[in-house]
Protein backbone atom coordinates (compact mmCIF):
# COMPACT_ATOMS: atom_id res chain seq x y z
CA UNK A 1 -14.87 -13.18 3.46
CA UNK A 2 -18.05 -11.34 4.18
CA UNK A 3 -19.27 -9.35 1.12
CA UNK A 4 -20.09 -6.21 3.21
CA UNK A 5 -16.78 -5.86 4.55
CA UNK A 6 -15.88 -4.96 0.57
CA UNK A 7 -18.26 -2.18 0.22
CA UNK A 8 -17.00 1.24 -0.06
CA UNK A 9 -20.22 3.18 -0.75
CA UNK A 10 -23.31 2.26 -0.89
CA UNK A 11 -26.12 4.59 -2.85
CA UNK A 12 -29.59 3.54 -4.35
CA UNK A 13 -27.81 3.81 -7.67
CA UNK A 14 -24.89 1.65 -7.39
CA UNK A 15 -22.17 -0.09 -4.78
CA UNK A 16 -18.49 0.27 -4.73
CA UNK A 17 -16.61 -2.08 -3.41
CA UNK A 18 -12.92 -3.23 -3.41
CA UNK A 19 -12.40 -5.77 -5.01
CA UNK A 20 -9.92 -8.03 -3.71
CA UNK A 21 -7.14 -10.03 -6.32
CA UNK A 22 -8.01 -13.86 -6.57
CA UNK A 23 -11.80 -13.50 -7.92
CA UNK A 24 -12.75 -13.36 -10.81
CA UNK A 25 -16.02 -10.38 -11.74
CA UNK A 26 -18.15 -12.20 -13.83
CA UNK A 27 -20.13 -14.78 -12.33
CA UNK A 28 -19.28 -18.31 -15.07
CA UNK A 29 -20.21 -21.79 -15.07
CA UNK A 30 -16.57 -22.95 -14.21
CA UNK A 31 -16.43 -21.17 -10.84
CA UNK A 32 -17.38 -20.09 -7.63
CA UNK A 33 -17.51 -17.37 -6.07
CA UNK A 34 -17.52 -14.78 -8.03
CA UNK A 35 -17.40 -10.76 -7.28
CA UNK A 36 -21.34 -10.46 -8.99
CA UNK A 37 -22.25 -13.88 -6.90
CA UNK A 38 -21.36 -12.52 -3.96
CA UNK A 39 -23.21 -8.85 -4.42
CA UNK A 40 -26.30 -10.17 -6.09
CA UNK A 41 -26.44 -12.50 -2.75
CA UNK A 42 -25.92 -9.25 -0.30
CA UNK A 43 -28.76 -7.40 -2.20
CA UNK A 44 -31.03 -10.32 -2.61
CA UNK A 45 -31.07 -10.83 1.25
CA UNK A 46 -33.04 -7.74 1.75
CA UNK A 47 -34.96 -7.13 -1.68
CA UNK A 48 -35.44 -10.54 -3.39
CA UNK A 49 -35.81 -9.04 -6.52
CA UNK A 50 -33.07 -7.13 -6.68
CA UNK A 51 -31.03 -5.93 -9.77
CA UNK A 52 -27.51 -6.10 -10.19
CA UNK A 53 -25.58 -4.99 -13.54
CA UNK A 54 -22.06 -4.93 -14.21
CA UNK A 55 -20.57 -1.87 -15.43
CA UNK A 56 -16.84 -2.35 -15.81
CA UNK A 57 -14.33 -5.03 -14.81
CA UNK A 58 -11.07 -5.90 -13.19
CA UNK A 59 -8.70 -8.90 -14.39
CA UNK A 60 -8.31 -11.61 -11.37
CA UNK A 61 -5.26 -10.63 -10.22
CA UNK A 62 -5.55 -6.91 -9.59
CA UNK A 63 -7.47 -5.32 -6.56
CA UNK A 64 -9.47 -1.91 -6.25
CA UNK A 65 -12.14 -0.04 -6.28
CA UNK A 66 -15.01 -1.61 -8.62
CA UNK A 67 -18.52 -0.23 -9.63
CA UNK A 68 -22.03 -2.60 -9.77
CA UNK A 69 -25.11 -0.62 -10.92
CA UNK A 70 -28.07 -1.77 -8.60
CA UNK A 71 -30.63 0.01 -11.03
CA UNK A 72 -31.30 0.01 -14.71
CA UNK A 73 -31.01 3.24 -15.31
CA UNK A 74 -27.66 3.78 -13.40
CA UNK A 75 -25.97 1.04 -15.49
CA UNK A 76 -26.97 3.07 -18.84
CA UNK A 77 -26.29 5.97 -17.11
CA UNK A 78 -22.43 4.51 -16.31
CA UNK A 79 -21.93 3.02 -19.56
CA UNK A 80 -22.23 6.36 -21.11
CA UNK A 81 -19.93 8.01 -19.00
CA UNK A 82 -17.09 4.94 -19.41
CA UNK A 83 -17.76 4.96 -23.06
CA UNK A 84 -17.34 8.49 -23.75
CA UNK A 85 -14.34 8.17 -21.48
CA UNK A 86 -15.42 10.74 -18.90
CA UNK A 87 -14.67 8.24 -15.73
CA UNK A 88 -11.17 8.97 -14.70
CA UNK A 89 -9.69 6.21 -13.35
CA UNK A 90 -6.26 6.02 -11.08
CA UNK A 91 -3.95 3.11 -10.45
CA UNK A 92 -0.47 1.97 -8.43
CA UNK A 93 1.28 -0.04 -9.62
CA UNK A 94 4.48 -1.66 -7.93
CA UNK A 95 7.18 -2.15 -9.89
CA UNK A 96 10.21 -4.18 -10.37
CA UNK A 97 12.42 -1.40 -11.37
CA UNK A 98 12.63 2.15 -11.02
CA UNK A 99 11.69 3.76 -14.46
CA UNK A 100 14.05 6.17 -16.02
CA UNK A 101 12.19 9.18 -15.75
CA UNK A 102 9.79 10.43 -12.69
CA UNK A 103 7.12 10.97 -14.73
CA UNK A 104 6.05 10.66 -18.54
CA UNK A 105 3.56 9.51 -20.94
CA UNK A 106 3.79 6.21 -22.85
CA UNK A 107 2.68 5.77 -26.09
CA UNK A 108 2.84 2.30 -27.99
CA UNK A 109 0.64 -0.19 -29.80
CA UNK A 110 -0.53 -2.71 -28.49
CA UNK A 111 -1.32 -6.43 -30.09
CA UNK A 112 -4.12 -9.08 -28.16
CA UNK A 113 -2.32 -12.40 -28.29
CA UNK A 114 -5.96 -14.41 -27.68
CA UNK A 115 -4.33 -17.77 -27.63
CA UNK A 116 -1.87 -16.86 -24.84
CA UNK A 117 -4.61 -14.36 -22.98
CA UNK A 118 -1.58 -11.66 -23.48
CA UNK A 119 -0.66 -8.16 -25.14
CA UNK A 120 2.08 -7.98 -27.16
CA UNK A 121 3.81 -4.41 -27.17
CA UNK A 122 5.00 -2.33 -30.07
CA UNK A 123 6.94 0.62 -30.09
CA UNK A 124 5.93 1.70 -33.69
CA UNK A 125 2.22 1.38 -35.29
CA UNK A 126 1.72 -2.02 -36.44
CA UNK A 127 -0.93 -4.30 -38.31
CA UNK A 128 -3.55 -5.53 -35.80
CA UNK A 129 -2.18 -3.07 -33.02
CA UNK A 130 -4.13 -0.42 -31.72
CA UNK A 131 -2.81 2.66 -29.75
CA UNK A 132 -2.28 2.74 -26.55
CA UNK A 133 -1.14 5.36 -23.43
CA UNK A 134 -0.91 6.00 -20.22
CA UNK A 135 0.50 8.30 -18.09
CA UNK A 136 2.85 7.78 -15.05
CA UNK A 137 4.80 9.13 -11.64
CA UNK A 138 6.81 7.68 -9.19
CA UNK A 139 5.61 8.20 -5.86
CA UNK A 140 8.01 6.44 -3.48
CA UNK A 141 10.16 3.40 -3.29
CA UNK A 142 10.15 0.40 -0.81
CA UNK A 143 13.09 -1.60 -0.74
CA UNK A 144 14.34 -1.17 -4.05
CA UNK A 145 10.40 -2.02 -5.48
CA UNK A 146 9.06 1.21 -6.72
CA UNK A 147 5.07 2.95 -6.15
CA UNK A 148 3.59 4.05 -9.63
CA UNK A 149 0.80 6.38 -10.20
CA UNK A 150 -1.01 5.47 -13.15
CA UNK A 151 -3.49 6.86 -14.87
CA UNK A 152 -4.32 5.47 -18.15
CA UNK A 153 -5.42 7.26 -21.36
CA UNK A 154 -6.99 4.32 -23.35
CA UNK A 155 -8.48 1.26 -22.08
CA UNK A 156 -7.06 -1.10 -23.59
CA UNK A 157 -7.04 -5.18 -22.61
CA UNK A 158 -3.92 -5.42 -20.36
CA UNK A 159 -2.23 -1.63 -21.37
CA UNK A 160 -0.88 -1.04 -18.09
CA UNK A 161 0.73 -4.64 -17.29
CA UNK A 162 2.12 -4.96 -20.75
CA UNK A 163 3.31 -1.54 -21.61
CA UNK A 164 5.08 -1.11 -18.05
CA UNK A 165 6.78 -4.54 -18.67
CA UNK A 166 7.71 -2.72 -22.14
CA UNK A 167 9.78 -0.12 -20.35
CA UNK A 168 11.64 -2.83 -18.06
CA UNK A 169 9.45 -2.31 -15.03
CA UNK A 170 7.29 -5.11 -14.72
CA UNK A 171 4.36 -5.43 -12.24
CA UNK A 172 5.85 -7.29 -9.25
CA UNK A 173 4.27 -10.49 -9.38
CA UNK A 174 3.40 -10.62 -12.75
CA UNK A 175 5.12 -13.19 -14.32
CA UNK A 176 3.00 -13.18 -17.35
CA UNK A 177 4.70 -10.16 -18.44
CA UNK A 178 8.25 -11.22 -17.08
CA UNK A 179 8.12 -10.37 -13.21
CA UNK A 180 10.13 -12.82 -11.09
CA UNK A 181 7.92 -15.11 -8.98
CA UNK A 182 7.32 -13.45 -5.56
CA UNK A 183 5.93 -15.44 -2.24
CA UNK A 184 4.20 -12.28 -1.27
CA UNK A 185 1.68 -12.32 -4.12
CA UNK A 186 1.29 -15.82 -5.18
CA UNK A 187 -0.46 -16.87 -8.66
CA UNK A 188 -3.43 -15.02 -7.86
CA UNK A 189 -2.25 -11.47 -7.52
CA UNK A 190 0.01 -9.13 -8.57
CA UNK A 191 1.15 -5.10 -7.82
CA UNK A 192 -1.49 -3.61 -10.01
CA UNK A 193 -4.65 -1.63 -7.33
CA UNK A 194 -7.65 0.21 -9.00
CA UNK A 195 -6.55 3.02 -6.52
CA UNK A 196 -9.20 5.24 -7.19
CA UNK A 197 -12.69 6.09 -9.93
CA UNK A 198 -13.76 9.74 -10.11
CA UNK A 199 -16.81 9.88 -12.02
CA UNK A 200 -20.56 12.25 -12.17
CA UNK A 201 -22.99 10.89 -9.80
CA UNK A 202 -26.04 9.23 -11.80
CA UNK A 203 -28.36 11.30 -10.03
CA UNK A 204 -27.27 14.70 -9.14
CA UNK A 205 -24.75 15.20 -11.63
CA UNK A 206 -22.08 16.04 -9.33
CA UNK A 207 -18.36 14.86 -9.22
CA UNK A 208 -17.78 11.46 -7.29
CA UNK A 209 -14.85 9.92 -6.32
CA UNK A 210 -14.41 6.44 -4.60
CA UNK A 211 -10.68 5.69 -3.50
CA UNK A 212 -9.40 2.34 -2.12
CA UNK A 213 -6.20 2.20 -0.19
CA UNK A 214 -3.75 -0.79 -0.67
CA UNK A 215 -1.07 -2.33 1.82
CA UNK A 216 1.75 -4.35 -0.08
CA UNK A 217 3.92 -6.80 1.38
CA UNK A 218 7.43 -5.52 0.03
């Protein structure tokens, strides 16, 4: 896998790429390669010096469209706008189930199991829970495994795995959250794509959007 094959856009400011499920973001001591590896390689092969900061992230396992900062400046000037919650950020999800309405807003609380690296969904406020939404549509089905749309209205650690498994529509794949194991995705991926990131360009101030496409195996 060639690192420029990723890249979506490329600016002075930042590169998106997507990101594909089986690597990890973060660059560790425990393995190799990793997403910020691989990009700080690409832009140190033409400016040795070159910065790379990591704005946001993506668990292992899901795909999409993924923002580095390749100046200072640019990564202040993203963390600001994820922060204040001004990035608006799309997902599909494939699904086990159909849900029982075409489109709605969830609302629950959700719980970070850190032992099990898991959220645990309520349906009612409860002690160490925080508040959680998102908002969904079906878009089509494929062999009785069904497209989300998901845009979420928190960011919370795992919202959209664990509070579509709460409904009975699992992420296919996902067996974390109680998907059946399926030969088309493995241990290293599941139906959850970073579809698309609409966001205000660091330097002119005008309305970006980056959008990744994604082909499942059904």
């Amino acid at each position: 896998m060639q690192f420029k094959d990723l890249i979506i856009k490329e600016t002075p400011q930042y590169l998106a790429i997507n990101k594909p499920a089986g690597l990890i973001v973060e660059k560790n001591p425990y393995e190799s390669p990793t997403i910020e590896e691989m990009a700080l390689e690409y832009l140190q092969s033409s400016k040795p010096n070159a910065y790379l900061g990591i704005i946001h992230r993506l668990d292992r396992v899901t795909s999409g469209v993924l923002i580095l900062a390749k100046k200072k400046s640019a990564l202040k000037a993203f963390n600001e706008q994820f922060s204040r919650r001004q990035v608006q950020k799309t997902y599909l999800a494939l699904v086990e189930n159909s849900p029982s309405k075409m489109k709605a807003t969830l609302t629950h609380w959700l719980e970070k199991d850190f032992k099990n690296k898991r959220a645990i969904i309520h349906n009612n406020p409860s002690k160490n829970a925080v508040k959680c939404q998102l908002r969904y549509r079906l878009l089509q089905e494929h062999s009785k495994r069904y497209v989300l749309e998901i845009q979420p209205l928190t960011g919370k650690f795992h919202q959209i795995r664990g509070q579509l498994a709460a409904i009975g529509c699992p992420i296919v794949g996902d067996e974390k959250y109680g998907a059946d194991f399926n030969p088309n995705f493995g241990k290293i991926k599941i139906g959850l794509h970073a579809h698309k990131l609409k966001f205000r360009d660091t330097t002119s101030g005008e309305w970006e959007s980056i959008e990744a496409g994604e082909e499942w195996d059904f």
